[in-house]
C-alpha atoms as a PDB file:
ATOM      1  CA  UNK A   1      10.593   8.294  60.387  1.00  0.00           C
ATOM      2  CA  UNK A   2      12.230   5.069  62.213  1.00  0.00           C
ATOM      3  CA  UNK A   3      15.021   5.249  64.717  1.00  0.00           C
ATOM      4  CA  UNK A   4      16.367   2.242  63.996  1.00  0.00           C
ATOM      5  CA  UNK A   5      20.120   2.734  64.207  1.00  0.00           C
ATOM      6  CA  UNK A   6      21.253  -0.125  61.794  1.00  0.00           C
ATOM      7  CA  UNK A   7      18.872   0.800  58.943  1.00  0.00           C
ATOM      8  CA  UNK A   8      20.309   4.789  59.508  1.00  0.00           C
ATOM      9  CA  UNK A   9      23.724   3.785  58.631  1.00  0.00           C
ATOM     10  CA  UNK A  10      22.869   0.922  55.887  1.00  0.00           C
ATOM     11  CA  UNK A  11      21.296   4.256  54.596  1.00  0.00           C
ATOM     12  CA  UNK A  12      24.177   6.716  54.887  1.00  0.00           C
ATOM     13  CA  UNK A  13      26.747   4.168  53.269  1.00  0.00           C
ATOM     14  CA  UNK A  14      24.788   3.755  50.341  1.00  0.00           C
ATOM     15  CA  UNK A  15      24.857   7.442  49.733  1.00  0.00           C
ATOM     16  CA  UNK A  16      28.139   7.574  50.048  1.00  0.00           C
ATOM     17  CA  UNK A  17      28.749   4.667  47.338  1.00  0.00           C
ATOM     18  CA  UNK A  18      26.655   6.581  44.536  1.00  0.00           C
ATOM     19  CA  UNK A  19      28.699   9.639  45.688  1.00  0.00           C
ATOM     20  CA  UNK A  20      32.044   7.797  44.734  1.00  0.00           C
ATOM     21  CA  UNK A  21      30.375   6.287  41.276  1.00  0.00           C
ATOM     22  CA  UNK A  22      29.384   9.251  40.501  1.00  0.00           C
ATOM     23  CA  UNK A  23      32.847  11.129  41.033  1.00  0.00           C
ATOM     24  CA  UNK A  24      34.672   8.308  39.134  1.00  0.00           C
ATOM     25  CA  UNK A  25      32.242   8.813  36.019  1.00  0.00           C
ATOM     26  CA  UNK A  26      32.578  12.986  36.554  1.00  0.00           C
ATOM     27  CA  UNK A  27      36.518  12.677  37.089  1.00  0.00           C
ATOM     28  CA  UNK A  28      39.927  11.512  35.537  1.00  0.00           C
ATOM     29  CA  UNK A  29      41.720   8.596  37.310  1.00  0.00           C
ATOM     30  CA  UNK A  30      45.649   9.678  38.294  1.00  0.00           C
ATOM     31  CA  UNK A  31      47.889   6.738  37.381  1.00  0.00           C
ATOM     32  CA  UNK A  32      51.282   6.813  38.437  1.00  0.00           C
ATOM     33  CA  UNK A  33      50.888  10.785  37.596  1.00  0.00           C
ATOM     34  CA  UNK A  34      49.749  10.544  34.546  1.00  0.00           C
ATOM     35  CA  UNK A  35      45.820  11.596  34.016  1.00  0.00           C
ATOM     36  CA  UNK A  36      43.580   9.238  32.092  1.00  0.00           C
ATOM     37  CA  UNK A  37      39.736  10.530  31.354  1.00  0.00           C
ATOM     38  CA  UNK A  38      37.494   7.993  32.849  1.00  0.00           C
ATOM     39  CA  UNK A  39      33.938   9.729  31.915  1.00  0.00           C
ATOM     40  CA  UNK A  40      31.728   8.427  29.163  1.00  0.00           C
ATOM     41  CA  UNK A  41      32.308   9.147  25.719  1.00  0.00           C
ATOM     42  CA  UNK A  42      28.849  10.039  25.091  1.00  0.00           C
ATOM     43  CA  UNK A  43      29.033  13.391  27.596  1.00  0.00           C
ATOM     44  CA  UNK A  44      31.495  14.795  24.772  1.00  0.00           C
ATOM     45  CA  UNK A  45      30.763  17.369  22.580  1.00  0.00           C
ATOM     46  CA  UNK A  46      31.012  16.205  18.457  1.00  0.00           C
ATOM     47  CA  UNK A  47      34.058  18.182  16.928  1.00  0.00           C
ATOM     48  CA  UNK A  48      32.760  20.697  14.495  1.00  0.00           C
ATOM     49  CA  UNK A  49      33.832  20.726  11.238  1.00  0.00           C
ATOM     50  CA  UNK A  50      32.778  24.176   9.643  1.00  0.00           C
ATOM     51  CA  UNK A  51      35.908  25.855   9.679  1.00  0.00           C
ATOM     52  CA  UNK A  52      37.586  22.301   7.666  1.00  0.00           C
ATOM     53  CA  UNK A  53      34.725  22.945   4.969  1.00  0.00           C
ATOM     54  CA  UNK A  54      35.051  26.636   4.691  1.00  0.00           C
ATOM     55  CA  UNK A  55      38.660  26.419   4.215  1.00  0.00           C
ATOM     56  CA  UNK A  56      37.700  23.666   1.256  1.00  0.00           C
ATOM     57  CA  UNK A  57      35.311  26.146  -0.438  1.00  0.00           C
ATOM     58  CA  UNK A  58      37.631  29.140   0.307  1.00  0.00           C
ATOM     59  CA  UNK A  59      40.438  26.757  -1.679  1.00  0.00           C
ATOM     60  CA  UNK A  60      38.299  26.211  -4.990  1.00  0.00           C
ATOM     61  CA  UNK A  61      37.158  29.153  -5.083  1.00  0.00           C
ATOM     62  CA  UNK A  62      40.862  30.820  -5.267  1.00  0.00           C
ATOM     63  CA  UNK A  63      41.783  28.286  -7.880  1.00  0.00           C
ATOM     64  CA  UNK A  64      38.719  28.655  -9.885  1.00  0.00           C
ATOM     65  CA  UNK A  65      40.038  32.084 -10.111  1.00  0.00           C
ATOM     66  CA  UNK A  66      43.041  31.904 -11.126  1.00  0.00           C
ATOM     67  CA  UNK A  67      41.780  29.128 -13.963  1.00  0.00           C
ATOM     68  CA  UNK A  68      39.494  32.035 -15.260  1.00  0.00           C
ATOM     69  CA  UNK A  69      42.262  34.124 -14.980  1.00  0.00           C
ATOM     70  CA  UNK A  70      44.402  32.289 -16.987  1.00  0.00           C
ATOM     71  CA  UNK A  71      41.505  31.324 -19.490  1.00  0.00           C
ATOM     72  CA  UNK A  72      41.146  35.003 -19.821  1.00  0.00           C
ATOM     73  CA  UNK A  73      45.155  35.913 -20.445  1.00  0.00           C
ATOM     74  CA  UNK A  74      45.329  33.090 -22.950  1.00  0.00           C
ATOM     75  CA  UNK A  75      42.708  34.758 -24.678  1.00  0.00           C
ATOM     76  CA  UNK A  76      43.373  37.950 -24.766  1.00  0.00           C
ATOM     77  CA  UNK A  77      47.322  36.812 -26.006  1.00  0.00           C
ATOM     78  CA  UNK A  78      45.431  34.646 -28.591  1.00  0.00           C
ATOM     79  CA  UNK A  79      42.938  37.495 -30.191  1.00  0.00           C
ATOM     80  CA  UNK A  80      46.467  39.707 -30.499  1.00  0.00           C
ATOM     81  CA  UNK A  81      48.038  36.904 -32.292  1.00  0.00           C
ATOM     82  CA  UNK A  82      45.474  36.642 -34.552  1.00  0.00           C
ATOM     83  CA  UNK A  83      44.889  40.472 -35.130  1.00  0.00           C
ATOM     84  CA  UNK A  84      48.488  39.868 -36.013  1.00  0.00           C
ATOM     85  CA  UNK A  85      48.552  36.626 -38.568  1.00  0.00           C
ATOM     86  CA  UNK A  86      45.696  38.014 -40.447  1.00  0.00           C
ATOM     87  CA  UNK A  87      47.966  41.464 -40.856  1.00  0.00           C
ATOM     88  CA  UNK A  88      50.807  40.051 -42.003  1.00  0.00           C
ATOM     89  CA  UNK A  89      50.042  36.807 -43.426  1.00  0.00           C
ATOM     90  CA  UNK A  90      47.339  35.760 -46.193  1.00  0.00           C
ATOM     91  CA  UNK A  91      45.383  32.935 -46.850  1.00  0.00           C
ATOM     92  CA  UNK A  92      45.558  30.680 -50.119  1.00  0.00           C
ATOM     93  CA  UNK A  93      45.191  27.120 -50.386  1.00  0.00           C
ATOM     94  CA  UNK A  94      47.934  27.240 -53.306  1.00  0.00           C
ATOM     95  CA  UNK A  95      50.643  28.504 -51.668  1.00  0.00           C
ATOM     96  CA  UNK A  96      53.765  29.319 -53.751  1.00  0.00           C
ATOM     97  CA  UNK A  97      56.446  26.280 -53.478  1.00  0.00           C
ATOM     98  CA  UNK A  98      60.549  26.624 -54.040  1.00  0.00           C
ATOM     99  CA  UNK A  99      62.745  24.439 -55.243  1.00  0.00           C
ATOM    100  CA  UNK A 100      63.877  22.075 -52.906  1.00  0.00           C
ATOM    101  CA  UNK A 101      67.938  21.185 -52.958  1.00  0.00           C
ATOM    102  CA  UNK A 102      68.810  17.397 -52.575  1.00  0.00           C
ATOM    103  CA  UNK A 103      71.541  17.084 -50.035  1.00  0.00           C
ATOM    104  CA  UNK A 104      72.839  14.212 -48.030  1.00  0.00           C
ATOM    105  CA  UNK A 105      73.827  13.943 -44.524  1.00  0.00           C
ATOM    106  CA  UNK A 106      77.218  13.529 -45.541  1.00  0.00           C
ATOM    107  CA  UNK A 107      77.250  16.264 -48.041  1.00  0.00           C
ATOM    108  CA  UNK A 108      76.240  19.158 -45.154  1.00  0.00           C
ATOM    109  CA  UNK A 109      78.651  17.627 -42.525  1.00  0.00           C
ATOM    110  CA  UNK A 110      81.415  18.439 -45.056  1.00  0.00           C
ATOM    111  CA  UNK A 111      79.914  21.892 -45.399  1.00  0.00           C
ATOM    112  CA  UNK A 112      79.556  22.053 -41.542  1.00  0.00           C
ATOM    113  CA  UNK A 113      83.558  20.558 -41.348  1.00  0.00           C
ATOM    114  CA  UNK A 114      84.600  23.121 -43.716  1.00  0.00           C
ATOM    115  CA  UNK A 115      83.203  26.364 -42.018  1.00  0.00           C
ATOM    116  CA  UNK A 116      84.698  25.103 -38.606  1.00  0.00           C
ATOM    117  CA  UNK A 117      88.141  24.311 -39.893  1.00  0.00           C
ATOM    118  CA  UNK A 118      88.192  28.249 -41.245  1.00  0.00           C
ATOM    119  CA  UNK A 119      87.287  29.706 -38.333  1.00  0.00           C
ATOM    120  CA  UNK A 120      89.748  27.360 -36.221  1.00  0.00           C
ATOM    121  CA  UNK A 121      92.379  28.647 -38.647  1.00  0.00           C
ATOM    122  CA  UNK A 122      91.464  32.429 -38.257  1.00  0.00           C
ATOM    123  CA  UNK A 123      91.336  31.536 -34.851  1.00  0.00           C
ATOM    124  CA  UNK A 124      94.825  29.887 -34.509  1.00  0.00           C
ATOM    125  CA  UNK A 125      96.033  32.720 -36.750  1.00  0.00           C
ATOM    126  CA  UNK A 126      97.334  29.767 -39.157  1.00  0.00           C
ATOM    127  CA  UNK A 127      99.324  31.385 -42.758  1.00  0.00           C
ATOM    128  CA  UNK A 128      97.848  30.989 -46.309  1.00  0.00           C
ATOM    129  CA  UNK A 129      94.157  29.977 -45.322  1.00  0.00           C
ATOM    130  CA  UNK A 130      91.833  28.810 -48.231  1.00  0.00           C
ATOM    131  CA  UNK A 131      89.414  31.279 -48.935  1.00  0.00           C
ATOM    132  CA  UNK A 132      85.631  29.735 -47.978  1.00  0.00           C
ATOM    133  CA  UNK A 133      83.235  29.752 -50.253  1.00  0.00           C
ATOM    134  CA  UNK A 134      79.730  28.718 -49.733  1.00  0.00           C
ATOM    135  CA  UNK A 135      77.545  28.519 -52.567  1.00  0.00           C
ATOM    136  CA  UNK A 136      73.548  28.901 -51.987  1.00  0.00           C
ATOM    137  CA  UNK A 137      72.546  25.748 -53.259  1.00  0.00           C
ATOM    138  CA  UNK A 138      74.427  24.668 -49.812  1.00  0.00           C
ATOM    139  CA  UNK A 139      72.879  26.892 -47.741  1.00  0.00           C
ATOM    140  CA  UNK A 140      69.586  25.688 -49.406  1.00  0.00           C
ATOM    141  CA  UNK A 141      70.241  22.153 -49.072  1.00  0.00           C
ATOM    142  CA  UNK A 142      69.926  22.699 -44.935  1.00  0.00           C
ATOM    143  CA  UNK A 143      66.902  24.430 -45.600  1.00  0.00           C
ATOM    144  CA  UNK A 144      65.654  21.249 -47.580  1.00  0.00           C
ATOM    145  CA  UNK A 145      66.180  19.112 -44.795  1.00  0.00           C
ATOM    146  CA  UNK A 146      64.325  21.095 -42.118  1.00  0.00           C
ATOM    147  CA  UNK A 147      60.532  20.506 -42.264  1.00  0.00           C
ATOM    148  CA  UNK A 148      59.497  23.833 -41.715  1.00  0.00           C
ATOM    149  CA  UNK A 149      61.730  25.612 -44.195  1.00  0.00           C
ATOM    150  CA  UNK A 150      61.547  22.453 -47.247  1.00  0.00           C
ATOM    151  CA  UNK A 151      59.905  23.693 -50.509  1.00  0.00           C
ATOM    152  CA  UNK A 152      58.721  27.159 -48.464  1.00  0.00           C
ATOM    153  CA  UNK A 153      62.207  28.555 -48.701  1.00  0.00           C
ATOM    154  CA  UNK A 154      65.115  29.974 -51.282  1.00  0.00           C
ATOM    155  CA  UNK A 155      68.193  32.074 -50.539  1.00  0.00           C
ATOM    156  CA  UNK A 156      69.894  33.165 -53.412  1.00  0.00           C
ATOM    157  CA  UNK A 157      73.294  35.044 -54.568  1.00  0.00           C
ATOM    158  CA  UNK A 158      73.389  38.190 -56.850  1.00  0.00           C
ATOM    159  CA  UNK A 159      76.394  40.325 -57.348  1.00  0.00           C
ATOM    160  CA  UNK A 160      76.625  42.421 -53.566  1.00  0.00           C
ATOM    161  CA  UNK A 161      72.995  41.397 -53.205  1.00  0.00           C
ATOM    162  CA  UNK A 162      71.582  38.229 -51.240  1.00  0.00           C
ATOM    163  CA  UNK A 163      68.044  37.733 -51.636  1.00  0.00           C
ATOM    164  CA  UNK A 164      65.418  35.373 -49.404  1.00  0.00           C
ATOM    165  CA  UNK A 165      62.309  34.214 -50.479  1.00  0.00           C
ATOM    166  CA  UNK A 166      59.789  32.588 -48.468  1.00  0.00           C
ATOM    167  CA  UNK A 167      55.890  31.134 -48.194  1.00  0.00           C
ATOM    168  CA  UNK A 168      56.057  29.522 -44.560  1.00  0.00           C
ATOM    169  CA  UNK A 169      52.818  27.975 -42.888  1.00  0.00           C
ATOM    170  CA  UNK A 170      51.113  29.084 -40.432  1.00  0.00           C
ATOM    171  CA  UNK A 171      49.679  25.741 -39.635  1.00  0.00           C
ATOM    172  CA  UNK A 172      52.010  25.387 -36.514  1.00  0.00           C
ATOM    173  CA  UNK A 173      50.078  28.294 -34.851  1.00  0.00           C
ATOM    174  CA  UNK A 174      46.881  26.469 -35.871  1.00  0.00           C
ATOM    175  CA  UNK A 175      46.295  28.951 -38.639  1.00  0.00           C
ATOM    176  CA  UNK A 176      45.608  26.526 -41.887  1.00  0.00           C
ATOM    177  CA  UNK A 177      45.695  27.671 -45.001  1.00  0.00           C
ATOM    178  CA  UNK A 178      47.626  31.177 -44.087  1.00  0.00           C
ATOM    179  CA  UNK A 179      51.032  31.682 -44.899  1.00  0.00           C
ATOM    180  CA  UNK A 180      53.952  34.044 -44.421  1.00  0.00           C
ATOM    181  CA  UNK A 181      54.971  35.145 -47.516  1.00  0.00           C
ATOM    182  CA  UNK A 182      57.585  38.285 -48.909  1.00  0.00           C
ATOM    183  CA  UNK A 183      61.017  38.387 -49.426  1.00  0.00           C
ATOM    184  CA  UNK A 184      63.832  40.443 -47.680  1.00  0.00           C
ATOM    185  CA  UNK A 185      67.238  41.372 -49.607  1.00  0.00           C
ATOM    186  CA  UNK A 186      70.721  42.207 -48.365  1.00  0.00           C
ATOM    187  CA  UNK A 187      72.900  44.771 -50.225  1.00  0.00           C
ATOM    188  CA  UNK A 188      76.130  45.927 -50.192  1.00  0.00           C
ATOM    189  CA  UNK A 189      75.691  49.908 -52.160  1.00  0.00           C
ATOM    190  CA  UNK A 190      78.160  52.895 -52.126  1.00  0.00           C
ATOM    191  CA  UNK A 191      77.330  56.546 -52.890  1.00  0.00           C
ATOM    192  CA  UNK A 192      80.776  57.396 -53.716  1.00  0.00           C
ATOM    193  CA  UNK A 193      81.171  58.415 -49.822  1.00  0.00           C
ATOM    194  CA  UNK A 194      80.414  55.761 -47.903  1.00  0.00           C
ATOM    195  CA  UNK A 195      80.129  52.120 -48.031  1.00  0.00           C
ATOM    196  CA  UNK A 196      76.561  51.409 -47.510  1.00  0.00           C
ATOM    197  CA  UNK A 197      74.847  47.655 -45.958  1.00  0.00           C
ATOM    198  CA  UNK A 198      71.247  48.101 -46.602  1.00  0.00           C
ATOM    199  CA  UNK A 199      68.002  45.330 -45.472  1.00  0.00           C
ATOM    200  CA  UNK A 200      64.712  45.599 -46.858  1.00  0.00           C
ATOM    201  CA  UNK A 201      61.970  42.832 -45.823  1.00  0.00           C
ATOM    202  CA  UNK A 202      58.125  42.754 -47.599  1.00  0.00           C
ATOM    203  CA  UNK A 203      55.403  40.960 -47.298  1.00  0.00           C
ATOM    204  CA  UNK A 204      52.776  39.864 -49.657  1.00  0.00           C
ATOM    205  CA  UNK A 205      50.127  41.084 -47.159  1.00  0.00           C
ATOM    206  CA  UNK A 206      49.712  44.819 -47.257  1.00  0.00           C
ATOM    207  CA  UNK A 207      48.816  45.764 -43.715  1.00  0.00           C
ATOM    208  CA  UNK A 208      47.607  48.859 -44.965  1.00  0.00           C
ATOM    209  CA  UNK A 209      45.639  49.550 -41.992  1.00  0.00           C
ATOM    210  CA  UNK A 210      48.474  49.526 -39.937  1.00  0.00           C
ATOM    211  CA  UNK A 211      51.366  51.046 -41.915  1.00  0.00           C
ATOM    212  CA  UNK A 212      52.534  51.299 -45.425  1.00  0.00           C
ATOM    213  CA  UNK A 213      55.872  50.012 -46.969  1.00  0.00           C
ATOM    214  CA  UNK A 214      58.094  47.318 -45.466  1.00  0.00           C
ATOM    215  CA  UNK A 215      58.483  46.107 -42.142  1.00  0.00           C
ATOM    216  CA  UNK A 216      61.570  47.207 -41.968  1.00  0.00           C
ATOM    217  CA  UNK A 217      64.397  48.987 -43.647  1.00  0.00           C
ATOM    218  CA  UNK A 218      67.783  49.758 -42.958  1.00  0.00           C
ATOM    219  CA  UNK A 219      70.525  51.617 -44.414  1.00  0.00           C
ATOM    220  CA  UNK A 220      73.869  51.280 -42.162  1.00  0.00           C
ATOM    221  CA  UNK A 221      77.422  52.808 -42.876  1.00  0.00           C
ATOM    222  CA  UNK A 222      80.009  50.279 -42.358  1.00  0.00           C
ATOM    223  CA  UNK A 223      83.644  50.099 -42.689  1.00  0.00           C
ATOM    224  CA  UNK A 224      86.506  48.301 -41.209  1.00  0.00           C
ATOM    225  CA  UNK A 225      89.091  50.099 -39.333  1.00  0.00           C
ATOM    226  CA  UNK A 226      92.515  49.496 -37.067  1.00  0.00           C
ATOM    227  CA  UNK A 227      91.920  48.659 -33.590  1.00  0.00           C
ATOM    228  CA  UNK A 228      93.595  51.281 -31.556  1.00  0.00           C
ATOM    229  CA  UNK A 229      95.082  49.047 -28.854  1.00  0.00           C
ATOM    230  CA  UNK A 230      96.348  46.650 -31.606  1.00  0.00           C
ATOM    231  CA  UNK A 231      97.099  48.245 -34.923  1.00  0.00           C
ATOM    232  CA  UNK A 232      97.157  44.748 -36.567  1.00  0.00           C
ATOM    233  CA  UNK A 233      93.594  43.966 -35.496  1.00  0.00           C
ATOM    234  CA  UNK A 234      90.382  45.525 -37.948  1.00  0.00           C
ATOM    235  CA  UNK A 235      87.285  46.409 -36.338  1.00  0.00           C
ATOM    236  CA  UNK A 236      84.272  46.190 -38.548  1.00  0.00           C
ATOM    237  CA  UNK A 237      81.902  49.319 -37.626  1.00  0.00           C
ATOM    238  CA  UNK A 238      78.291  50.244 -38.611  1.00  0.00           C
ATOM    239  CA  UNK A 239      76.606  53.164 -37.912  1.00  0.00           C
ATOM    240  CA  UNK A 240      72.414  53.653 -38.612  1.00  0.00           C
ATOM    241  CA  UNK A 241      72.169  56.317 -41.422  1.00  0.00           C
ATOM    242  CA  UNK A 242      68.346  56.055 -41.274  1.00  0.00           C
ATOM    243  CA  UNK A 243      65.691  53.321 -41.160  1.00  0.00           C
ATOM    244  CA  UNK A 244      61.892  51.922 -39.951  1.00  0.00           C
ATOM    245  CA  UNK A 245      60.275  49.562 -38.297  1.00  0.00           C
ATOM    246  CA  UNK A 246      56.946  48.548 -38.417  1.00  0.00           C
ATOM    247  CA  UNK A 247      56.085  52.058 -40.162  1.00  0.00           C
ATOM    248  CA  UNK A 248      58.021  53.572 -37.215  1.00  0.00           C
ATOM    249  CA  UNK A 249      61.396  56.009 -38.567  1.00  0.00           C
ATOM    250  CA  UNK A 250      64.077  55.345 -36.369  1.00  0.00           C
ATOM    251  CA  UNK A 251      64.500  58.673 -34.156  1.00  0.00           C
ATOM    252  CA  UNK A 252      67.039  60.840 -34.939  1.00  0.00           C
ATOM    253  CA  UNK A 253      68.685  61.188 -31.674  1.00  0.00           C
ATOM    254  CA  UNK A 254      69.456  57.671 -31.982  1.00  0.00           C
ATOM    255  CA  UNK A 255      71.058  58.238 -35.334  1.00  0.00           C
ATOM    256  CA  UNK A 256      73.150  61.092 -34.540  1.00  0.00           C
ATOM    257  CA  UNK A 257      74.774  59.216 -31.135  1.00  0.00           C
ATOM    258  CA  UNK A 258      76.848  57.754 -34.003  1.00  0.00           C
ATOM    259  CA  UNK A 259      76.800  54.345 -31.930  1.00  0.00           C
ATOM    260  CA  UNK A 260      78.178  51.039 -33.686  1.00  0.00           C
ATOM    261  CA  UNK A 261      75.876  48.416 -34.046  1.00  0.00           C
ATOM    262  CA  UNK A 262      78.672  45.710 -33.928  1.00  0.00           C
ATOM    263  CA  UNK A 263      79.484  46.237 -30.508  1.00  0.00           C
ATOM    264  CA  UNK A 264      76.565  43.968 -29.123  1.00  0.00           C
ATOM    265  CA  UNK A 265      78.897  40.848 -31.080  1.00  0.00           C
ATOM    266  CA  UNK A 266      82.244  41.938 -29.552  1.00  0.00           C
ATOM    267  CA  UNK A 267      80.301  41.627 -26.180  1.00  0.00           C
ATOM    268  CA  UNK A 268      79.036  38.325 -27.070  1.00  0.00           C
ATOM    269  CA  UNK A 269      80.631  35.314 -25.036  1.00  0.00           C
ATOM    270  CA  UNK A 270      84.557  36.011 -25.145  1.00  0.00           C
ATOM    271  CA  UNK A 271      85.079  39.481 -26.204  1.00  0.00           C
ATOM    272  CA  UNK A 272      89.004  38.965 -27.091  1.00  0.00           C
ATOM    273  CA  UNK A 273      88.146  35.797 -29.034  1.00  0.00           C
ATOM    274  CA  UNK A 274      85.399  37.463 -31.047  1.00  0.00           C
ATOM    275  CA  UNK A 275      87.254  40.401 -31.876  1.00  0.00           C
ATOM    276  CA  UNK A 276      90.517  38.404 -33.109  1.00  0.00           C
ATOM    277  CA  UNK A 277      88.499  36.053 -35.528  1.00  0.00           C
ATOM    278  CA  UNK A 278      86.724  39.261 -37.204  1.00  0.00           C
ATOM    279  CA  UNK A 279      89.763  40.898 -37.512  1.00  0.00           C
ATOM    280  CA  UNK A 280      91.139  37.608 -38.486  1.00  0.00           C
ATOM    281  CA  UNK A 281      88.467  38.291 -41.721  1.00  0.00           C
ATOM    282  CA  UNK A 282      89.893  40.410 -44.675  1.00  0.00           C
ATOM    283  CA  UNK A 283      87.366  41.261 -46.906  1.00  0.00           C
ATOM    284  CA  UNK A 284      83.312  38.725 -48.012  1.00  0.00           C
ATOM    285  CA  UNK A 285      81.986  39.317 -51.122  1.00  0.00           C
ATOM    286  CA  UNK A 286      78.800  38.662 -52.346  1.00  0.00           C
ATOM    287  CA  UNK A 287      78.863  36.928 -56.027  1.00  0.00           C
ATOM    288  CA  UNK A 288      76.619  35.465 -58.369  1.00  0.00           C
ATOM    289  CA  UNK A 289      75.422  31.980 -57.008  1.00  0.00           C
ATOM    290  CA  UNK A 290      77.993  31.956 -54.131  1.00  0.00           C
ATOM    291  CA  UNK A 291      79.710  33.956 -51.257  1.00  0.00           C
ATOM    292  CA  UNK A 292      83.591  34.025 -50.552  1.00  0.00           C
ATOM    293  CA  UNK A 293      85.234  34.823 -47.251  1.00  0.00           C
ATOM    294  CA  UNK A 294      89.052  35.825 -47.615  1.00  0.00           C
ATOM    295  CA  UNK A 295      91.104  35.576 -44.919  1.00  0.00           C
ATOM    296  CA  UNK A 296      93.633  37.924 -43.739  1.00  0.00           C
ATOM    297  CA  UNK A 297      97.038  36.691 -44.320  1.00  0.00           C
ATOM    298  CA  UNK A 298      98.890  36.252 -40.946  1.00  0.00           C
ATOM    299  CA  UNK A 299     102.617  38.115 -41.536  1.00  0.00           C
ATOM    300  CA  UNK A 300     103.912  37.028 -38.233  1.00  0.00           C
ATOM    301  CA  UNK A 301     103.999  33.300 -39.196  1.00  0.00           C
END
């Protein structure tokens, strides 16, 4: 090993040289307090990116779920539908047609003008107001101008009796070639007791392997009586004397709670307002080819 002094230190301060490249590749250079990573960008590690794709697959997996879900509600909500159009409706290609009343626009606005200006004179408790009558070819010329309800539909006006008629499509439901058809009636009846409001509605279709008989009947007492804070208002009351639904009797604990029926329009929207214009009514009665509402003459005026 030489001796020579000058080649012993050209020696040590190349060491030291590498030793300072090597620190400024290893370590981050402090400017002005702020530290800035010097080393090569090949020493770092690639970011991993497992947990980003299992978060995507986690993702579609929830929402293919909840498609099948959904798939599977609609489904089910469709087979009870049709369980249900194929019990109550049938299926012709000839279905039965009504005839269809001709009415302008301008015809049914008067109709529309001269139902509001009644009520606004019950309502304003206005002296000697014209008794309304509406006759059912009115009432059936709105039905001819609604799509749905044009040639399928007929209301008409008996003697205390109003009687519907229908054959309605089923085509909006995507049911071709099945129809709704029956008829429902609305009496006024008296058994020398009581005054008696009775509904009936049948269908064509017999559901017989559900229930037999209508899908629904009512028989309610009614009758119109002084209010009790205000002896010159009437209250019109009905009570359930017996009835079905959907083959189901209506249970006689409900029946014998006496509760009136009428009581879910007083609490409709404004409960004074409601109750004047009813009381504001004096007797409707059902004739042949046409209804008439009488108003109750106002004596204060």
């Amino acid at each position: 090993m030489s001796n020579d002094p000058e080649l012993l230190k050209k020696l040590i301060d190349d060491d030291e040289l590498e030793d300072v490249e090597l620190q400024k590749q290893r370590s981050p250079l402090i400017v002005k307090g702020i530290s800035i990573d010097t080393s090569s960008r090949k020493n770092k590690k690639p970011v991993r990116r497992g947990n980003f794709r299992c978060c995507c697959k986690c993702m579609v997996i929830t929402i293919a779920i909840f498609i099948l879900l959904v798939v599977l509600a609609l489904g089910y909500a469709y087979s009870k539908l049709n369980n249900f159009v194929e019990d109550f409706t049938i299926e012709t290609d000839s279905p039965q047609k009504f005839p269809i009343v001709e009415m302008s626009e301008t015809e049914l606005e008067k109709i529309k003008d001269r139902v509001e200006e009644f009520i606004a004179e019950v309502d304003h408790g206005k002296k000697e107001i014209e008794d309304l009558v509406l006759t059912q070819d009115e009432i059936n010329g709105f039905a001819g101008h609604s799509d749905f309800l044009r040639g399928n539909y007929m209301i008409t006006f008996h003697k205390d009796r109003i009687v519907e008629e229908f054959s309605l499509p089923m085509d909006i439901l995507g049911y071709n070639d099945r129809y709704f058809v029956g008829n429902d009636y609305f009496a006024l009846k008296s058994d020398g007791h009581k005054n008696l409001l009775e509904m009936k509605l049948e269908t064509e279709a017999t559901h017989e392997d559900l229930f037999d008989g209508p899908l629904y009947f009512m028989q309610l007492q009614y009758l119109m009586t002084k209010n009790k804070e205000d002896e010159g208002e009437n209250l019109l009351q009905m009570f359930v004397e017996r009835g079905t639904f959907f083959g189901q009797d209506v249970p006689e604990d409900y029946i014998d709670q006496h509760e009136n029926v009428m009581d879910f329009l007083y609490d409709l929207g404004d409960y004074d307002e409601n109750l004047y214009i009813i009381s504001g009514i004096e007797s409707v009665s059902i004739e042949e080819g046409k209804v008439v509402v009488k108003a109750r003459q106002n004596e204060n005026n």
